[in-house]
Protein backbone atom coordinates (compact mmCIF):
# COMPACT_ATOMS: atom_id res chain seq x y z
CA UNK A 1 77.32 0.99 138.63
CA UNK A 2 73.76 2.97 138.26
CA UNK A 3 74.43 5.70 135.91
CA UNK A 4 72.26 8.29 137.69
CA UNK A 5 73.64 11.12 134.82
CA UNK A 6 72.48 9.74 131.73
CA UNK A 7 69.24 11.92 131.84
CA UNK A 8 71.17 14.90 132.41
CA UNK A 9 71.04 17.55 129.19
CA UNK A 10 74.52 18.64 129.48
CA UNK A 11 75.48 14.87 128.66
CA UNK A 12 73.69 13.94 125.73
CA UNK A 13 75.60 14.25 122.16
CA UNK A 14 75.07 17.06 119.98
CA UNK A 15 73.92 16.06 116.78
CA UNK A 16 74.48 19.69 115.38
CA UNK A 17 77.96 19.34 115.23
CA UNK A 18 79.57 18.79 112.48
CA UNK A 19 82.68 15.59 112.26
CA UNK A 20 86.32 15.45 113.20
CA UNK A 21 87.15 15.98 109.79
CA UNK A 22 85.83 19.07 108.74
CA UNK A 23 88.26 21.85 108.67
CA UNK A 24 89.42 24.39 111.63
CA UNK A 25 87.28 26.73 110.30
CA UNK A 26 84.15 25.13 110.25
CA UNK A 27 84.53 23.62 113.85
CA UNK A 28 85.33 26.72 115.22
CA UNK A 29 82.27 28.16 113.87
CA UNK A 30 80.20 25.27 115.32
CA UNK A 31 81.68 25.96 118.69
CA UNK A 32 80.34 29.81 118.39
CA UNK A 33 76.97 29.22 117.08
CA UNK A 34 76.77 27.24 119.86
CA UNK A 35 77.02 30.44 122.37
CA UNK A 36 73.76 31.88 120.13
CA UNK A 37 71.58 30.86 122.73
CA UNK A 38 73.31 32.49 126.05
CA UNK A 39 71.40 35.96 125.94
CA UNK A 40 68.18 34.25 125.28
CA UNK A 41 68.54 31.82 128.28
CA UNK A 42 69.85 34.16 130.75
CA UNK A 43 66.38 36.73 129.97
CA UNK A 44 64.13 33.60 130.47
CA UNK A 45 66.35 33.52 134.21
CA UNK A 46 65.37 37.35 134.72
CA UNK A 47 63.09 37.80 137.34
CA UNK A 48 64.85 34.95 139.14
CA UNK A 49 68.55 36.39 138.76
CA UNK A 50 67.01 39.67 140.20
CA UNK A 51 65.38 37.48 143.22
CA UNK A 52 68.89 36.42 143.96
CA UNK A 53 70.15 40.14 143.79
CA UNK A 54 67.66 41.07 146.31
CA UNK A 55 68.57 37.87 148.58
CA UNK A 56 72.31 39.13 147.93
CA UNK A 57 71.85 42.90 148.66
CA UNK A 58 69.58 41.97 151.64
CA UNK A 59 72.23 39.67 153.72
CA UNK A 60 75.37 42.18 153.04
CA UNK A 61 72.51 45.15 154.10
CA UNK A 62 72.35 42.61 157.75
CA UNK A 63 75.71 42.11 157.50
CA UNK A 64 75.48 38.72 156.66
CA UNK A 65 78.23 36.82 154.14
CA UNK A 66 77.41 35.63 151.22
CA UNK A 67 79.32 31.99 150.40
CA UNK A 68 79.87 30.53 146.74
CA UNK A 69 80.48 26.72 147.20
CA UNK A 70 81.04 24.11 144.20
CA UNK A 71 83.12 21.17 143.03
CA UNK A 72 85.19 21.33 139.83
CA UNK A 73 84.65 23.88 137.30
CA UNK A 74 81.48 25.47 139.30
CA UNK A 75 83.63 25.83 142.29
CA UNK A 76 86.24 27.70 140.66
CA UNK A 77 83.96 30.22 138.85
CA UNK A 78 82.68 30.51 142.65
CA UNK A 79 86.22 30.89 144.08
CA UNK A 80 87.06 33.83 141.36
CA UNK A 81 83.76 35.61 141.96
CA UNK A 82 84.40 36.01 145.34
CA UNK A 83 88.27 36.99 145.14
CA UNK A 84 87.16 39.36 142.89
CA UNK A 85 84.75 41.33 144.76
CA UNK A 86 87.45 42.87 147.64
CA UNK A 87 89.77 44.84 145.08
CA UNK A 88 86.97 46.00 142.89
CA UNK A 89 84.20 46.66 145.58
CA UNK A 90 86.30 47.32 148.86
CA UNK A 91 84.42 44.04 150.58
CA UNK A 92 86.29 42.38 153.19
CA UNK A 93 87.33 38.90 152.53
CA UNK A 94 84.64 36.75 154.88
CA UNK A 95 81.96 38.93 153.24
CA UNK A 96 81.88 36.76 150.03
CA UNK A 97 83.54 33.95 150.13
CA UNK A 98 84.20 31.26 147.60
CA UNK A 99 84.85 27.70 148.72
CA UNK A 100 85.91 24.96 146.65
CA UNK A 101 85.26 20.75 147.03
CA UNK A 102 88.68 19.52 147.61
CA UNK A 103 89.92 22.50 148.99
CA UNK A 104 92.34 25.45 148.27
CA UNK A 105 94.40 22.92 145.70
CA UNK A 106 91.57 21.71 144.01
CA UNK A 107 91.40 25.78 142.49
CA UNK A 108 94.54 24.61 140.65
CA UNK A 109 94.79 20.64 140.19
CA UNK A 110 91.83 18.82 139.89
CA UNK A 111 90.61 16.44 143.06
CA UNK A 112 88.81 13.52 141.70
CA UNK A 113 86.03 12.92 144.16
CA UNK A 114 85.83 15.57 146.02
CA UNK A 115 82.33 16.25 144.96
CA UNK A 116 80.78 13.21 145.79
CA UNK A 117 81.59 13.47 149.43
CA UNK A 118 78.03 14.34 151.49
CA UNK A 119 79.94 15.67 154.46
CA UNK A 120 83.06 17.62 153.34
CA UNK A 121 81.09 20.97 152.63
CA UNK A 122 79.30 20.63 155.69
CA UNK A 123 82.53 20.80 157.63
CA UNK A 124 83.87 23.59 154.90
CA UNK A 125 80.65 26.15 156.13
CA UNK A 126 81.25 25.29 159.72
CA UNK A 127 85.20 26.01 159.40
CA UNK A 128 83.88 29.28 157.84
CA UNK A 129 81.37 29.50 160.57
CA UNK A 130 78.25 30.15 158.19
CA UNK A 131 75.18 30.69 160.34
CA UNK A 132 71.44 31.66 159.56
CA UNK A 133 72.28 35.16 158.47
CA UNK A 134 74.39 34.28 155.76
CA UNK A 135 73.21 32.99 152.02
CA UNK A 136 74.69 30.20 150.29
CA UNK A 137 74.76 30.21 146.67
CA UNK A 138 75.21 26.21 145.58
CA UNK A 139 77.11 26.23 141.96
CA UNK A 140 76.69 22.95 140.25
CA UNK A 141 76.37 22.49 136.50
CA UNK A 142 74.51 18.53 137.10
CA UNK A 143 72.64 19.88 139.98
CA UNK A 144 73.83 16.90 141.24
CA UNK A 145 76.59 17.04 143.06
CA UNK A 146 76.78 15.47 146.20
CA UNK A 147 79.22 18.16 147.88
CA UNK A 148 77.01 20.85 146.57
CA UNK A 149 73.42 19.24 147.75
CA UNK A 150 74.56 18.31 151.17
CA UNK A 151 76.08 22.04 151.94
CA UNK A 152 71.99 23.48 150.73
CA UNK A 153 70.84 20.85 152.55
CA UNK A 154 72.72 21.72 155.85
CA UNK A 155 72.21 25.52 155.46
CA UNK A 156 67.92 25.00 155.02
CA UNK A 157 68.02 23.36 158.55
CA UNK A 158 69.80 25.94 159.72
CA UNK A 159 67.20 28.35 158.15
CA UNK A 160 69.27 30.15 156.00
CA UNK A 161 68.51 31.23 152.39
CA UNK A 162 69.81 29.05 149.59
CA UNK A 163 70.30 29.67 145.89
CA UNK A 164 71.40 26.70 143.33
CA UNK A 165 72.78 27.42 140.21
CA UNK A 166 72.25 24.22 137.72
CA UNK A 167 72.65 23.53 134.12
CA UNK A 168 70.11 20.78 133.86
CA UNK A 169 66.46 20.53 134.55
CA UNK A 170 65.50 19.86 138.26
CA UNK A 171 63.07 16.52 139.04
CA UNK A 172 62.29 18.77 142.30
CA UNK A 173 62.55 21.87 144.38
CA UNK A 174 66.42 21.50 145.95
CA UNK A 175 66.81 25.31 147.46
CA UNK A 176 64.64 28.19 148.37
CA UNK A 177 65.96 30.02 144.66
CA UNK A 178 66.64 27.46 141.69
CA UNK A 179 68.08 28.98 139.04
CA UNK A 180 67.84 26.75 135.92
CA UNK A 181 70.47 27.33 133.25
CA UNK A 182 68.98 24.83 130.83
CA UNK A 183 71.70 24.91 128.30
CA UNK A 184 71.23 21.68 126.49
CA UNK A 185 74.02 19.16 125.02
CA UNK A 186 77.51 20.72 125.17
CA UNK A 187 79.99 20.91 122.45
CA UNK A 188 81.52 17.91 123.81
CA UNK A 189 79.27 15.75 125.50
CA UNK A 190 79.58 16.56 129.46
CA UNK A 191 82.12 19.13 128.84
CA UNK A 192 80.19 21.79 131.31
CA UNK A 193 83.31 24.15 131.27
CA UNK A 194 81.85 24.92 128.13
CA UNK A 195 78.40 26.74 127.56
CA UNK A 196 77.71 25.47 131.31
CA UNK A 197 80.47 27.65 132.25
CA UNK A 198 80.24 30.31 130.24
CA UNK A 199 76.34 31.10 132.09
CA UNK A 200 77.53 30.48 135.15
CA UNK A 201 80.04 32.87 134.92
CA UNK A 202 77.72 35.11 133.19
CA UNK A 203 74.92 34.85 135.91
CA UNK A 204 77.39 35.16 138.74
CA UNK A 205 79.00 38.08 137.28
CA UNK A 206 75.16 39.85 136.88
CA UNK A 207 74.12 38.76 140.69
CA UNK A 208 77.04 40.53 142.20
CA UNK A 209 77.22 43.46 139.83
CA UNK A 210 73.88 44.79 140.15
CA UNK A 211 73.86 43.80 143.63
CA UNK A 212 77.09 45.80 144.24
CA UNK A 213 75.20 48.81 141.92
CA UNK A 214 72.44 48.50 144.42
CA UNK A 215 74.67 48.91 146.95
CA UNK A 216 75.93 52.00 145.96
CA UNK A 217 78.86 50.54 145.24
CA UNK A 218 78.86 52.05 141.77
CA UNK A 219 78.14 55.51 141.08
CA UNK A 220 77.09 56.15 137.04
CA UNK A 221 79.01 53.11 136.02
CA UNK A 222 82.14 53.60 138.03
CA UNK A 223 83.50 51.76 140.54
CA UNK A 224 83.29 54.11 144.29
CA UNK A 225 84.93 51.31 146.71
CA UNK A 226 87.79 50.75 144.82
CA UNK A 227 90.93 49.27 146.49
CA UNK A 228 94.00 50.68 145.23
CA UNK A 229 96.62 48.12 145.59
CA UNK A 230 97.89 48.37 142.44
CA UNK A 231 99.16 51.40 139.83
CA UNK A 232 96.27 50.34 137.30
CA UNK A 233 93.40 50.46 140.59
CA UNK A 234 95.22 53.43 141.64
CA UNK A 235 95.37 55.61 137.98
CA UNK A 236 91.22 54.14 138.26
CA UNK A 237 90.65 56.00 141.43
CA UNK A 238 92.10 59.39 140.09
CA UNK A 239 90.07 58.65 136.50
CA UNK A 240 87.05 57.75 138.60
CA UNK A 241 87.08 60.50 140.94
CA UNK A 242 87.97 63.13 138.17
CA UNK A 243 85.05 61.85 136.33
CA UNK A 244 82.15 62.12 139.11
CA UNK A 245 83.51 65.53 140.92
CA UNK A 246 84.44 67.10 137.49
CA UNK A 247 87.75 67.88 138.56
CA UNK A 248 91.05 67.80 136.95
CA UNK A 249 93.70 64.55 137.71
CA UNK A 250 95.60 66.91 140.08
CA UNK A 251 93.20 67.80 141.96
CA UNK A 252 91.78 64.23 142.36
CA UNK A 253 95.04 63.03 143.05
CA UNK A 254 95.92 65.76 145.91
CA UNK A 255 91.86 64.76 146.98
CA UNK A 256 92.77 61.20 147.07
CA UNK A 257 95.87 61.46 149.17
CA UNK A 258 93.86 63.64 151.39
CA UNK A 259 91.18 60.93 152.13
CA UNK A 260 94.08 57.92 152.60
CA UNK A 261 92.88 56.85 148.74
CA UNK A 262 89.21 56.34 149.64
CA UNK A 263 87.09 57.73 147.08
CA UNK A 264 83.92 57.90 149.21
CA UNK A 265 85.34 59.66 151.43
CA UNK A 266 87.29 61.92 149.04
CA UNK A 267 83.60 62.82 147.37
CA UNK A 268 82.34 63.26 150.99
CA UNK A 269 85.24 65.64 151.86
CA UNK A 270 84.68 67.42 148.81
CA UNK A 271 81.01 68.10 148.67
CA UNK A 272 80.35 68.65 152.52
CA UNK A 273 83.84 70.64 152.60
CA UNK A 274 84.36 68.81 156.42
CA UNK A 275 87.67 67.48 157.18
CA UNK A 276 89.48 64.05 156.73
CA UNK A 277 88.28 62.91 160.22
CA UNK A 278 84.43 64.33 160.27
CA UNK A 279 84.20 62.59 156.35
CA UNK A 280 85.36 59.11 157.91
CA UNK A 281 82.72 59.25 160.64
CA UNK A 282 80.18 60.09 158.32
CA UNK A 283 81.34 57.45 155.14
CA UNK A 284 79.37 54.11 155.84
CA UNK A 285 75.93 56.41 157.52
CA UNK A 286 75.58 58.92 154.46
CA UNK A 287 74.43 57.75 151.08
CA UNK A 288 77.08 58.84 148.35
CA UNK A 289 74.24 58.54 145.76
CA UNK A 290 72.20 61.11 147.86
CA UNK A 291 75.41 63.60 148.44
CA UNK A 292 76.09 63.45 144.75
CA UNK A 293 72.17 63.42 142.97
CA UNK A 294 70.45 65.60 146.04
């Protein structure tokens, strides 16, 4: 078999660690020093993180979706962006979606294969029904996999925008935004959970933040969209709310129940003094940042 991987970064040895027999310690403090570099390589990926933000923030604007696909670990740091977005942001599900090579078991037990297969994504975005208006965001530490490259490849013929996320250098051009993580030999050779990972995670976590900031999503830090289906989202609403009216927690909380535990429209209620209905019709035309700043 060709071994089409061996000039790939992320598999080379790393001669700067130290051998099996040094102490816990000392291993342990290889393994961090290897993380020195993360800041550094995530600033050189600046102005392209904040293309992606704008690609991002521009499809949800058209009401597009905005899909996370990847095989292995890159799939599953796609999978937990996207399930992470609807109880922090108030996004519906098949806004941002994560979908994973292999499938909804692959999340949890590793499928062997399932990202070398050039047509199983391709049927994945047409289950999901992903169409021009929507942006795909390719995860794949090689920026190789097969899974990842075909699903790109299907979405440029259908003319919509495509990001890749890789951990190794690129021979060529493979979507309209590359974004180049080049993170160099892992910890243990190949091991791209590792610092592979880590700046995935890091880079996905920045894209969708400051996109959902931009959004106005976020008000001074704090979350506006928040979906309270739990007593920790729920105590965040009345801290949240407390914090951007200036009101006490039992007035946010008597606020809250009046607006059905929406906190834009509680802040809308509040500042235009209109009732529960009138504040409903108005919450997705009015800008919150406007009502609160203006």
């Amino acid at each position: 078999m060709k071994d089409n991987f061996n000039d790939l970064a992320t598999e080379k040895i790393n001669s700067r660690i130290k051998k099996k027999s040094d102490t816990n310690e000392h291993l342990i403090v290889d393994f961090i020093d290897e993380y020195q570099d993360v800041s550094s390589i995530l600033k050189k990926n600046k102005k392209k993180i904040s293309e992606a933000v704008n690609l991002f923030t521009k499809t949800f604007t058209k009401n597009g979706s905005i899909y996370f696909i990847g095989a292995g670990t890159s799939g599953r740091l796609g999978v937990l962006e996207a399930a992470e977005c609807p109880p922090t942001f108030g996004t519906k599900p098949d806004r941002i979606v994560g979908i994973m090579a292999g499938g909804r078991s692959a999340v949890f037990k590793s499928k062997e294969g399932a990202e070398d297969s050039s047509t199983d994504s391709i049927r994945d975005l047409k289950a999901k029904n992903f169409n021009k208006n929507d942006l795909l965001i390719g995860i794949s530490a090689s920026g190789k996999s097969t899974y990842v490259l075909s699903a790109i490849k299907y979405a440029k013929g259908l003319k919509a925008k495509t990001i890749l996320i890789c951990c190794n250098k690129l021979k060529k051009s493979v979507s309209y935004l590359d974004i180049v993580l080049d993170v160099g030999p892992e910890f243990v050779a190949g091991s791209t959970r590792l610092k592979s990972g880590t700046l995935t995670k890091n880079t996905l976590n920045i894209i969708t933040k400051i996109s959902m900031i931009k959004l106005e999503k976020v008000y001074n830090n704090m979350m506006i969209d928040i979906l309270p289906t739990t007593k920790k989202l729920k105590a965040r609403c009345v801290r949240n709310l407390s914090n951007i009216l200036s009101l006490n927690e039992k007035d946010s909380l008597k606020l809250l129940e009046k607006s059905k535990w929406n906190i834009r429209i509680a802040i809308i209620i509040y500042k235009m003094d209109i009732s529960f209905s009138k504040a409903k019709a108005l919450y997705k035309k009015v800008s919150i940042i406007e009502i609160l700043d203006g």
